[in-house]
C-alpha atoms as a PDB file:
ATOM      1  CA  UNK A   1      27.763 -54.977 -24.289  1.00  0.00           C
ATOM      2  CA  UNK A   2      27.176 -51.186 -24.354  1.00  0.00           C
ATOM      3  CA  UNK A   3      24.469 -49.869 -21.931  1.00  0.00           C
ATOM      4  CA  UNK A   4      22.153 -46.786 -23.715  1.00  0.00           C
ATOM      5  CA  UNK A   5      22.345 -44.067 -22.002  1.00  0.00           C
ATOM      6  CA  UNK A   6      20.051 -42.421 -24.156  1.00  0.00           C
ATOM      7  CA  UNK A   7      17.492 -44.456 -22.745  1.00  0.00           C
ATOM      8  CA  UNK A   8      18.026 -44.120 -18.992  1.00  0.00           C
ATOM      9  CA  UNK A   9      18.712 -40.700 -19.674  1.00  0.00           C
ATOM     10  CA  UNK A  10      14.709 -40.376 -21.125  1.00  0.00           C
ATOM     11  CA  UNK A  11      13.447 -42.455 -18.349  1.00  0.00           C
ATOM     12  CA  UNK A  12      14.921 -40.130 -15.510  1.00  0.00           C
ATOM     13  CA  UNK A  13      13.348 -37.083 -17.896  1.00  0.00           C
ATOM     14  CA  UNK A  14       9.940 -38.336 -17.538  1.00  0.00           C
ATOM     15  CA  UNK A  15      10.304 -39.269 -14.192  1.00  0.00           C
ATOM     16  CA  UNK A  16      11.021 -35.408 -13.661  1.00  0.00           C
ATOM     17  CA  UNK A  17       8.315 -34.328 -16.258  1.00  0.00           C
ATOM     18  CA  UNK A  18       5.830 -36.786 -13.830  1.00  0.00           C
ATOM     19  CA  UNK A  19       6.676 -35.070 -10.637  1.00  0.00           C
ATOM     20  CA  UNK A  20       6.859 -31.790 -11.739  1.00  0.00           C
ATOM     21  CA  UNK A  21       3.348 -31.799 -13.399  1.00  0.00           C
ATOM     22  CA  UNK A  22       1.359 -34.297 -11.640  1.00  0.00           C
ATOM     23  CA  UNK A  23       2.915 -35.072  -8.085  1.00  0.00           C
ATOM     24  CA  UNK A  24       3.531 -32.159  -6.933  1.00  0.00           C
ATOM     25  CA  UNK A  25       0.896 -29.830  -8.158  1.00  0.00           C
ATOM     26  CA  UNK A  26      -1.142 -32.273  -6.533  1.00  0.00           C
ATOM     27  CA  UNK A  27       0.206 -32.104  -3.041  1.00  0.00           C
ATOM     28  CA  UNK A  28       0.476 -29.078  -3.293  1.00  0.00           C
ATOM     29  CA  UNK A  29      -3.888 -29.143  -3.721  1.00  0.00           C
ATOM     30  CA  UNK A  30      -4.243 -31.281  -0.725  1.00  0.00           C
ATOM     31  CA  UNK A  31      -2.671 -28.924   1.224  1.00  0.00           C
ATOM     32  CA  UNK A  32      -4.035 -26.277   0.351  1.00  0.00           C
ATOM     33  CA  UNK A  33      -7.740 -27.812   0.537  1.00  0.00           C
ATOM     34  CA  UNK A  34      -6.013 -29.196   4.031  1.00  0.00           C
ATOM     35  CA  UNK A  35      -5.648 -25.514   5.157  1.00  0.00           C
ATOM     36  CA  UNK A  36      -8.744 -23.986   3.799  1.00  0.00           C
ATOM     37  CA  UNK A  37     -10.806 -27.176   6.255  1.00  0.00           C
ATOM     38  CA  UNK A  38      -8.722 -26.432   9.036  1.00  0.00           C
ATOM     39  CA  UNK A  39      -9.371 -22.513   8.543  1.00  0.00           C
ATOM     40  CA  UNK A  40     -13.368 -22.907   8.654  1.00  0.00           C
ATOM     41  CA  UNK A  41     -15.000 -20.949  11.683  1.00  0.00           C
ATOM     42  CA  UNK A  42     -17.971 -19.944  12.528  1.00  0.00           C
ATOM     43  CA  UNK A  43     -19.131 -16.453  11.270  1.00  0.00           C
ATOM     44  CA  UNK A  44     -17.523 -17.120   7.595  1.00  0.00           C
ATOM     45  CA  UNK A  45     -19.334 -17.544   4.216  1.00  0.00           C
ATOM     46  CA  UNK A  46     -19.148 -20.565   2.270  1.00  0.00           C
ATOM     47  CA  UNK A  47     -19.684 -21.869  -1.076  1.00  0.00           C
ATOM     48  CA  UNK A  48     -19.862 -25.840  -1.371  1.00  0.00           C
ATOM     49  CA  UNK A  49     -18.414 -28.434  -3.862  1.00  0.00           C
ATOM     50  CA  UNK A  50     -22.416 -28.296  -5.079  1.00  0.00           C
ATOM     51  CA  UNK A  51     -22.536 -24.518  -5.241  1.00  0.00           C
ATOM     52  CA  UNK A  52     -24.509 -24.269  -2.012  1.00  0.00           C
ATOM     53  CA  UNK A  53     -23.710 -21.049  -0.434  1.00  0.00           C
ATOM     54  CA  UNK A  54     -24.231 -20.224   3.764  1.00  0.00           C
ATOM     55  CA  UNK A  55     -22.740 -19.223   6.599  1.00  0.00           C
ATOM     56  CA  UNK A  56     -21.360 -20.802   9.418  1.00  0.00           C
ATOM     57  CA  UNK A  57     -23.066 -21.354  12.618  1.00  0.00           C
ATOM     58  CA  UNK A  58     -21.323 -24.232  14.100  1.00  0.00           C
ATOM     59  CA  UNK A  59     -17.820 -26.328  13.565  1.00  0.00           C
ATOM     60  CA  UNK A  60     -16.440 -29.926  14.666  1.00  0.00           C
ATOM     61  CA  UNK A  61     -13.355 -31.599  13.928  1.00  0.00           C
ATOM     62  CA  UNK A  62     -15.321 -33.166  10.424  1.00  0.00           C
ATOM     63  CA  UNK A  63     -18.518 -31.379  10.230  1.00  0.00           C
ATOM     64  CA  UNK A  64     -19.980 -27.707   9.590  1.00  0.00           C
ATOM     65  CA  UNK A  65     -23.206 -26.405  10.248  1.00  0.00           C
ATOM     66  CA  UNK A  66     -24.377 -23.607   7.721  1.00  0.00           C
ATOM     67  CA  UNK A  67     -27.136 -21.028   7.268  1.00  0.00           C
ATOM     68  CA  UNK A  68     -28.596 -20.963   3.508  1.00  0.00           C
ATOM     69  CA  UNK A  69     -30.356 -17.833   2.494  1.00  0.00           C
ATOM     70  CA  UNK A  70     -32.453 -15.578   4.145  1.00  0.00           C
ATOM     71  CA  UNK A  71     -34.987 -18.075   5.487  1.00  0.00           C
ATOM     72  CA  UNK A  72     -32.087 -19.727   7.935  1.00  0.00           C
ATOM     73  CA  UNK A  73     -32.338 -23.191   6.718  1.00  0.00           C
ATOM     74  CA  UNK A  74     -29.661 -24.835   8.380  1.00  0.00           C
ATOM     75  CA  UNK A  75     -27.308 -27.408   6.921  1.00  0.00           C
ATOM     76  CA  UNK A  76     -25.071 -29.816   8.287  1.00  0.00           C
ATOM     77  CA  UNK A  77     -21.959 -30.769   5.418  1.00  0.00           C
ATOM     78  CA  UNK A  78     -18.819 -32.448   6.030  1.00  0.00           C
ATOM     79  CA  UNK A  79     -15.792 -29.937   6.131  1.00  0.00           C
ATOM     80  CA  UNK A  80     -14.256 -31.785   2.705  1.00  0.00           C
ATOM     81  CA  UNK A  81     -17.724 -30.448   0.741  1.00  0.00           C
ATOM     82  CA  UNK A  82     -16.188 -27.099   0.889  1.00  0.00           C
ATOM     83  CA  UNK A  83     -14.875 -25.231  -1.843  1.00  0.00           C
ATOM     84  CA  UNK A  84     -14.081 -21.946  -0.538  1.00  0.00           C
ATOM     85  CA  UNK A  85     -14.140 -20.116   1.830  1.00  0.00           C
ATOM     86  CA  UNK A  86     -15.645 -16.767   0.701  1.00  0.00           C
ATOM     87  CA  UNK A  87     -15.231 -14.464   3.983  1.00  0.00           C
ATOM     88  CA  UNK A  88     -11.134 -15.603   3.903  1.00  0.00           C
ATOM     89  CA  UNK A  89     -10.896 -14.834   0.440  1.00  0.00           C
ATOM     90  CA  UNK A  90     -12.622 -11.646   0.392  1.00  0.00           C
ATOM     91  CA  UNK A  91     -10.348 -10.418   3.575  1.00  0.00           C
ATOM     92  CA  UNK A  92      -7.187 -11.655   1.815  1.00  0.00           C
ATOM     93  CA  UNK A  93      -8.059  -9.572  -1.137  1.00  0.00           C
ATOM     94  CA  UNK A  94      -8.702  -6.822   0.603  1.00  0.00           C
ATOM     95  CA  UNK A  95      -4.906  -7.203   2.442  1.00  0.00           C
ATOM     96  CA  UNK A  96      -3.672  -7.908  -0.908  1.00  0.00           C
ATOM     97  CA  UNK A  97      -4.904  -4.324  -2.285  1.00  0.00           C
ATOM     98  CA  UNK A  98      -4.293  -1.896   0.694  1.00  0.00           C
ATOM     99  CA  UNK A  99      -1.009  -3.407   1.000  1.00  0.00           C
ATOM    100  CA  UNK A 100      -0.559  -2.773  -3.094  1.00  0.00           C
ATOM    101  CA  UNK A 101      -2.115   0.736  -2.733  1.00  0.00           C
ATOM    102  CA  UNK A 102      -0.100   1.400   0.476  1.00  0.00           C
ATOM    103  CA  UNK A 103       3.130   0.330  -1.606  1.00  0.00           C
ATOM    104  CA  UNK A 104       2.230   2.412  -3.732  1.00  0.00           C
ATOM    105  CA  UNK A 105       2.113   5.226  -1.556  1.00  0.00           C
ATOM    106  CA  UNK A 106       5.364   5.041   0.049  1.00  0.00           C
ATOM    107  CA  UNK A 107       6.563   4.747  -3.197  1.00  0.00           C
ATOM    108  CA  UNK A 108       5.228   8.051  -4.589  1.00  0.00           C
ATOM    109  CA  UNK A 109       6.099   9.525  -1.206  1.00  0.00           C
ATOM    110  CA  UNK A 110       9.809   8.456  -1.972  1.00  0.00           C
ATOM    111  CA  UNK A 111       9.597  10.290  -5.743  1.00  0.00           C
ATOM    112  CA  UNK A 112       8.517  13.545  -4.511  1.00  0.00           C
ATOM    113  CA  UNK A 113      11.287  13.284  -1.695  1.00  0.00           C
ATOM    114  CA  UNK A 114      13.955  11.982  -4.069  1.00  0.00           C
ATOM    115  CA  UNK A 115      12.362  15.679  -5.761  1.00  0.00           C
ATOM    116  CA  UNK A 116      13.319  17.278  -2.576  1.00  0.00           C
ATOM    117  CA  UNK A 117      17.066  15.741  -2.026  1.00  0.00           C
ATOM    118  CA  UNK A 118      17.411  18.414  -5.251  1.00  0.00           C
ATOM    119  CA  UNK A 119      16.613  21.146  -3.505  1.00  0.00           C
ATOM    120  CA  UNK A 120      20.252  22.086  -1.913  1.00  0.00           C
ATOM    121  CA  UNK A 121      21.369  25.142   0.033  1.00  0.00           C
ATOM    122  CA  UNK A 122      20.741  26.525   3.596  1.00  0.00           C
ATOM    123  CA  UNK A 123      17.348  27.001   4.700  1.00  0.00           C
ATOM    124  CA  UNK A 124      15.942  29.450   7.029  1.00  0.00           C
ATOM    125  CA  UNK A 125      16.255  28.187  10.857  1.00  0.00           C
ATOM    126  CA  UNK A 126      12.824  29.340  11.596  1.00  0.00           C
ATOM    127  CA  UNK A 127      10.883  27.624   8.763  1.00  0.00           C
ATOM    128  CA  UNK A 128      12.776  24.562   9.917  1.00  0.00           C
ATOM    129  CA  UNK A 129      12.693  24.791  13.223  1.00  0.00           C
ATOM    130  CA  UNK A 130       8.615  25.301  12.382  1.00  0.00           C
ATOM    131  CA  UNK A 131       8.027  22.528  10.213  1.00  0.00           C
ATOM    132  CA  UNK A 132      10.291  19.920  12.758  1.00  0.00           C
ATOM    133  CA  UNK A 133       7.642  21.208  15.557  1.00  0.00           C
ATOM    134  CA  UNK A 134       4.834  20.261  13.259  1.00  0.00           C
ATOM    135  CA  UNK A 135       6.125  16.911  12.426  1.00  0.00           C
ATOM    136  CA  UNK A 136       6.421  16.455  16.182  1.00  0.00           C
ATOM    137  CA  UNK A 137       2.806  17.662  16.804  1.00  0.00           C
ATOM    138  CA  UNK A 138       1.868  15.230  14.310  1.00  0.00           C
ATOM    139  CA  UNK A 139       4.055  12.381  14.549  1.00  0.00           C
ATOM    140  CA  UNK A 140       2.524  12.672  18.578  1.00  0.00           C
ATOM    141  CA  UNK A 141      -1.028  12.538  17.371  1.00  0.00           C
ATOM    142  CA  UNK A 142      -0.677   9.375  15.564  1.00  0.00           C
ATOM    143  CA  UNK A 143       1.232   7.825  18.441  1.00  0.00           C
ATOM    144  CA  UNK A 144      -2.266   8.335  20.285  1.00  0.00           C
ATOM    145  CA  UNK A 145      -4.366   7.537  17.790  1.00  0.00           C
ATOM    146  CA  UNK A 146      -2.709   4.215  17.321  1.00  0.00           C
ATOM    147  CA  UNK A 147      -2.520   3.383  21.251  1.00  0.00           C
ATOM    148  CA  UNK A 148       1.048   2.760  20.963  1.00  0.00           C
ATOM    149  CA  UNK A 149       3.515   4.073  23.847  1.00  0.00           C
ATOM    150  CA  UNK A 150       6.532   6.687  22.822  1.00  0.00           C
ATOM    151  CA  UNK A 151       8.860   4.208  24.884  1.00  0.00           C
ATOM    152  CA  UNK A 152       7.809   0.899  23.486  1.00  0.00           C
ATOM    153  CA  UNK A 153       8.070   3.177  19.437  1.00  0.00           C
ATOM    154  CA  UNK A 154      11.767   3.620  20.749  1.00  0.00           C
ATOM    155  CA  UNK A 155      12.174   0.226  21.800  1.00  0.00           C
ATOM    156  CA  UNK A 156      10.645  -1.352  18.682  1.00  0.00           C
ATOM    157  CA  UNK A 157      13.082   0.632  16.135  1.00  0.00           C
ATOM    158  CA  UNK A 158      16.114   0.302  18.541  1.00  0.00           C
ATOM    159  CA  UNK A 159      16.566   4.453  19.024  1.00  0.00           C
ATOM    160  CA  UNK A 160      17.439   6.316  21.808  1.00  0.00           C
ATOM    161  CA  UNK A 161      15.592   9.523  22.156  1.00  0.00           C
ATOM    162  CA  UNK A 162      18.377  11.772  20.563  1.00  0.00           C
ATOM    163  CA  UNK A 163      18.813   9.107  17.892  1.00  0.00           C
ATOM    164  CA  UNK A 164      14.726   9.867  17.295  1.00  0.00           C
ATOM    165  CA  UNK A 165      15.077  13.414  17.804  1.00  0.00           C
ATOM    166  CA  UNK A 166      18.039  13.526  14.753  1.00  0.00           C
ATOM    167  CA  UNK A 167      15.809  11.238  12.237  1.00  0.00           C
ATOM    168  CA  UNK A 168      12.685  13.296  12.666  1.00  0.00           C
ATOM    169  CA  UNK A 169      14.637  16.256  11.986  1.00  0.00           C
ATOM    170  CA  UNK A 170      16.152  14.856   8.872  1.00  0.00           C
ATOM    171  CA  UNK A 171      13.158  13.863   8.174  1.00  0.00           C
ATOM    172  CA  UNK A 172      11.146  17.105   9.124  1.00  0.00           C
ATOM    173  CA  UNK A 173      13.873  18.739   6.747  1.00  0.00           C
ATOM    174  CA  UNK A 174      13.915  16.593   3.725  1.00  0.00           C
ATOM    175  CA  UNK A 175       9.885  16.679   3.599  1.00  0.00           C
ATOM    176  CA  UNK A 176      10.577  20.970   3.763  1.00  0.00           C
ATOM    177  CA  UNK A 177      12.721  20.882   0.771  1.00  0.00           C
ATOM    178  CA  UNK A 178      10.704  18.297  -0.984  1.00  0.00           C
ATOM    179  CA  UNK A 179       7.640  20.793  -0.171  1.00  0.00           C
ATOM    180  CA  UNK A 180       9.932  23.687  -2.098  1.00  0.00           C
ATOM    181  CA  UNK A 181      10.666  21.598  -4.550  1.00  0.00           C
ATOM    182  CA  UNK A 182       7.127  21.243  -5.515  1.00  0.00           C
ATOM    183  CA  UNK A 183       6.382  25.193  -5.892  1.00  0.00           C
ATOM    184  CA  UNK A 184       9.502  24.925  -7.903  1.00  0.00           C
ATOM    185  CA  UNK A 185       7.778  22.974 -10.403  1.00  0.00           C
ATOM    186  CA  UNK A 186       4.485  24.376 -10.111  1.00  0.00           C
ATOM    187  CA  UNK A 187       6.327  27.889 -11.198  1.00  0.00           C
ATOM    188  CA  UNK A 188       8.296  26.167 -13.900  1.00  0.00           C
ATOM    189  CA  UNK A 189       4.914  24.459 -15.258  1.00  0.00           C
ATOM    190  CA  UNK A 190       2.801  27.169 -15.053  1.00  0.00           C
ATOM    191  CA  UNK A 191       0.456  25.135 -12.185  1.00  0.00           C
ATOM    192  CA  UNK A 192      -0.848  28.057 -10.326  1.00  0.00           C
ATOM    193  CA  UNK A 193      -4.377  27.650  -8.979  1.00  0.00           C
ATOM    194  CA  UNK A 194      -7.001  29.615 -10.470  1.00  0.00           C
ATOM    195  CA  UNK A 195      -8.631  32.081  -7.843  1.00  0.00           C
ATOM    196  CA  UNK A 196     -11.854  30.216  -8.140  1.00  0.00           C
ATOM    197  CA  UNK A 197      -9.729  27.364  -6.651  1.00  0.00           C
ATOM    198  CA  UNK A 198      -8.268  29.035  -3.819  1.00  0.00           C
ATOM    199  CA  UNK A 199     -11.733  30.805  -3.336  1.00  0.00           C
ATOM    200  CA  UNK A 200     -13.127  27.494  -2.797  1.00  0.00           C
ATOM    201  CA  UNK A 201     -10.535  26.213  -0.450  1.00  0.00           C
ATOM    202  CA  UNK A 202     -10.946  29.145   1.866  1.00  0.00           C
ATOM    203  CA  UNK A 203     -14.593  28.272   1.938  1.00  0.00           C
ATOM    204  CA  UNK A 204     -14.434  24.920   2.610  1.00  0.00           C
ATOM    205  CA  UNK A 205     -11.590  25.620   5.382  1.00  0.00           C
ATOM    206  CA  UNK A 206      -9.246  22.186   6.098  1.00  0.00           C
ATOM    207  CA  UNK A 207      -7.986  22.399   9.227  1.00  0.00           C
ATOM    208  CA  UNK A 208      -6.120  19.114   9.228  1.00  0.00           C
ATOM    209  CA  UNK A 209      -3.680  20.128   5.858  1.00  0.00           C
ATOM    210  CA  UNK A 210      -3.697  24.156   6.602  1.00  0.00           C
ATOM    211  CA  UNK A 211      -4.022  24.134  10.251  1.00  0.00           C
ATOM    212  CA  UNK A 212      -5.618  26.855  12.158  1.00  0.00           C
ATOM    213  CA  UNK A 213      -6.566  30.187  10.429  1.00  0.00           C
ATOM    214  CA  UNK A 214      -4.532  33.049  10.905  1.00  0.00           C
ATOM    215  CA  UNK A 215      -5.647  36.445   9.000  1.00  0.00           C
ATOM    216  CA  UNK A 216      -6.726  36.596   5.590  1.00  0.00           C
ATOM    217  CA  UNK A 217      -3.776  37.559   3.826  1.00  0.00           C
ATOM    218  CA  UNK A 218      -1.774  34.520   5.534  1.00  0.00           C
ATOM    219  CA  UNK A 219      -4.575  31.518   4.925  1.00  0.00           C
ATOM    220  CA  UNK A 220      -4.903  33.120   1.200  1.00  0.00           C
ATOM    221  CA  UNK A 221      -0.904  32.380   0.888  1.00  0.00           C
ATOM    222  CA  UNK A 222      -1.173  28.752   2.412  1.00  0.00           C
ATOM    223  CA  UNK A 223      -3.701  27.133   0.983  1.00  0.00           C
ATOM    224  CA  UNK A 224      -2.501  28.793  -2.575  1.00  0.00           C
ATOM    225  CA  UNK A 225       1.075  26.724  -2.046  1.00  0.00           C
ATOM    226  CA  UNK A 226      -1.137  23.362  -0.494  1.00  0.00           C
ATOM    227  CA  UNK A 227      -2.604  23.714  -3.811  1.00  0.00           C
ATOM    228  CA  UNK A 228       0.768  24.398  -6.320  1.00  0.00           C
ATOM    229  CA  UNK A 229       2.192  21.415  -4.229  1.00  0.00           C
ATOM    230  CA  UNK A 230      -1.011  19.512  -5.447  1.00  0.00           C
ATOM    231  CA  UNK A 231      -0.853  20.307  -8.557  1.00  0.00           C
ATOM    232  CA  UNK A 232       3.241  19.978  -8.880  1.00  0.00           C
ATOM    233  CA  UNK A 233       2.835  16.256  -7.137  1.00  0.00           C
ATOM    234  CA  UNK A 234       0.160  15.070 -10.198  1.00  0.00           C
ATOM    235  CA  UNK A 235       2.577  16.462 -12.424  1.00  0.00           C
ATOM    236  CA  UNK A 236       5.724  14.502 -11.195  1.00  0.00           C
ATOM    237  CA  UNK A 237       4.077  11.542 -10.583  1.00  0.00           C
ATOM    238  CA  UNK A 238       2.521  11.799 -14.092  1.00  0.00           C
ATOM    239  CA  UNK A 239       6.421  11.905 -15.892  1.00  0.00           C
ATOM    240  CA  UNK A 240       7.681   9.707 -13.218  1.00  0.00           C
ATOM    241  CA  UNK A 241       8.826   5.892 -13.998  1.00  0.00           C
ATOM    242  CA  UNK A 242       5.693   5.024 -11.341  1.00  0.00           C
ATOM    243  CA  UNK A 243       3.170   5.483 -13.950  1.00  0.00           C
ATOM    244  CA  UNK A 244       2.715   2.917 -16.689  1.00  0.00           C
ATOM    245  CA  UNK A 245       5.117   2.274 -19.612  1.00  0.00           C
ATOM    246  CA  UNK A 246       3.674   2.959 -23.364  1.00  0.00           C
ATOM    247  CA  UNK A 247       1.894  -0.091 -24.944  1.00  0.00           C
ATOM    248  CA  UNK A 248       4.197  -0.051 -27.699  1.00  0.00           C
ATOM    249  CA  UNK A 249       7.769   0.856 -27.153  1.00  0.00           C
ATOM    250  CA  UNK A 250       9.192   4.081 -28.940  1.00  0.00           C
ATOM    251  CA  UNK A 251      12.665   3.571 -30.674  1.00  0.00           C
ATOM    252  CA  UNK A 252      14.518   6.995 -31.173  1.00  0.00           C
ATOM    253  CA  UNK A 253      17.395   6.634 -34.058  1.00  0.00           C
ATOM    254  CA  UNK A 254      20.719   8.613 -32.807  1.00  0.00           C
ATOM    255  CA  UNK A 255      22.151  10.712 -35.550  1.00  0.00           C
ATOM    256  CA  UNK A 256      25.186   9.595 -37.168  1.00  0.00           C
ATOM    257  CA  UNK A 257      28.115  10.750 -36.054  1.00  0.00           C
END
C-alpha cells in the first residue's frame, strides 16, 4: 500500500499556515498587552477598553486608580481594561522622530563632508591651526554643558589624549575643507547673498555661528561666507541622493552605437 504524501505534505502546510497567522500573532498580543499592564505608573494618561480617558493617580499589582476630566472624578479599573497607554506612546513617538530627524542630520552632515574630502591640496597652517582651536573651544563647551568629564569622554571611546588630540584635528580639518568646499559651490552656482541679506545679518549679530565682532570690514566678510555656505548646503542637499526620488521613474534611451 502506497502512503500519499500529498496529503501529509498539505496537513504539515496548514499546520504552518495555523501558526503563522493565528498562534503566533496572538502571543505575540498577549505580550505585548502583558508589557503595556506591567508599564502603567502613576502620572501617565490612559485610554480604556470603553474609551474612558484619565490619568493615573494610584497603581497595585491588578488595579489602577484614574483621574477623568477636569472635575477629578476618580476611577478605580482593573489594569487588563486598558488599552493604551497614551503618555508611553506619545514619548515613544517623540524618540522615534528626534532619533529620525537626528539620523537625518548626521547624515546630511556626512554629504557636505564627503563635499569636503574633494577639496585636496595644502591648506594654510594658520587657518587650520584656527579652526582646530575653535573646535576645541567648542567641543569643551559641550563637554560642560552635558556634565560629562573629559576623562570619563576618553575612557568611554577608548582614546588616549594624543589619540583625541589627532581625531579632532582630522576632524577640525575635514570640516575646514568641507567649509571651502561650500563657497566653491556657492561661486560656481551663482549663490551669493544679496546685500540686503548680509545687511540683515549684521543687524541681527549671531554670536554663537560668527563669534565675536571684530571691525566692520572683517564681520561684513564672515557672515557673507556663513551665508554662501548656507546657501551652497540647501543646494547640495537639494541634488543629493538624501532628498526624495521622482514619483515616476525617468528612463533615458542611450544612443546607438
Amino acid at each position: 500500500m502506497n502512503f500519499d504524501w500529498t496529503f501529509l505534505i498539505l496537513i504539515v502546510g496548514m499546520i504552518v499556515v495555523f501558526y503563522f497567522f493565528m498562534i503566533r500573532p496572538d502571543r505575540k498580543k498577549k505580550k505585548e498587552e502583558e508589557a503595556l499592564r506591567e508599564s502603567l505608573k502613576v502620572g501617565d494618561r490612559i485610554t480604556t477598553i470603553g474609551g474612558i480617558v484619565g490619568k493615573i493617580v494610584n497603581v497595585d499589582d491588578n488595579n489602577i486608580v484614574i483621574e477623568t476630566s477636569a472635575d477629578r472624578v476618580r476611577m478605580e479599573l482593573t489594569k487588563w481594561s486598558v488599552m493604551t497607554n497614551d503618555t508611553a506612546k506619545e514619548a515613544a513617538a517623540k524618540a522615534a522622530a528626534e532619533a529620525k530627524a537626528q539620523a537625518k542630520a548626521r547624515a546630511e552632515k556626512e554629504v557636505i563632508w564627503q563635499l569636503g574630502d574633494e577639496v585636496t591640496g595644502p591648506l594654510p597652517k594658520q587657518l587650520v591651526g584656527g579652526n582646530y582651536f575653535a573646535e576645541q573651544r567648542q567641543f569643551n563647551l559641550s563637554l560642560q554643558a552635558n556634565g560629562i568629564n573629559f576623562d570619563q569622554f576618553l575612557k568611554v571611546r577608548g582614546q588616549t589624549v594624543e589619540e583625541f588630540r589627532t581625531w579632532l584635528h582630522t576632524q577640525a580639518e575635514r570640516k575646514l575643507r568641507s567649509w571651502l568646499g561650500l563657497l566653491l559651490v556657492a561661486e560656481a552656482e551663482g549663490l551669493q547673498p544679496t546685500e540686503t541679506e548680509v545687511t540683515a545679518a549684521l543687524t541681527d549679530w549671531n554670536e554663537k555661528l560668527d563669534g565675536k565682532r571684530t571691525f566692520p570690514a572683517n564681520d561684513a566678510r564672515k557672515v557673507r561666507q556663513r551665508l554662501m555656505r548656507a546657501k551652497a548646503t540647501a543646494f547640495v542637499l537639494e541634488h543629493s541622493t538624501l532628498t526624495p526620488p521622482p514619483a515616476e521613474p525617468v528612463v533615458q534611451e542611450l544612443p546607438q552605437k
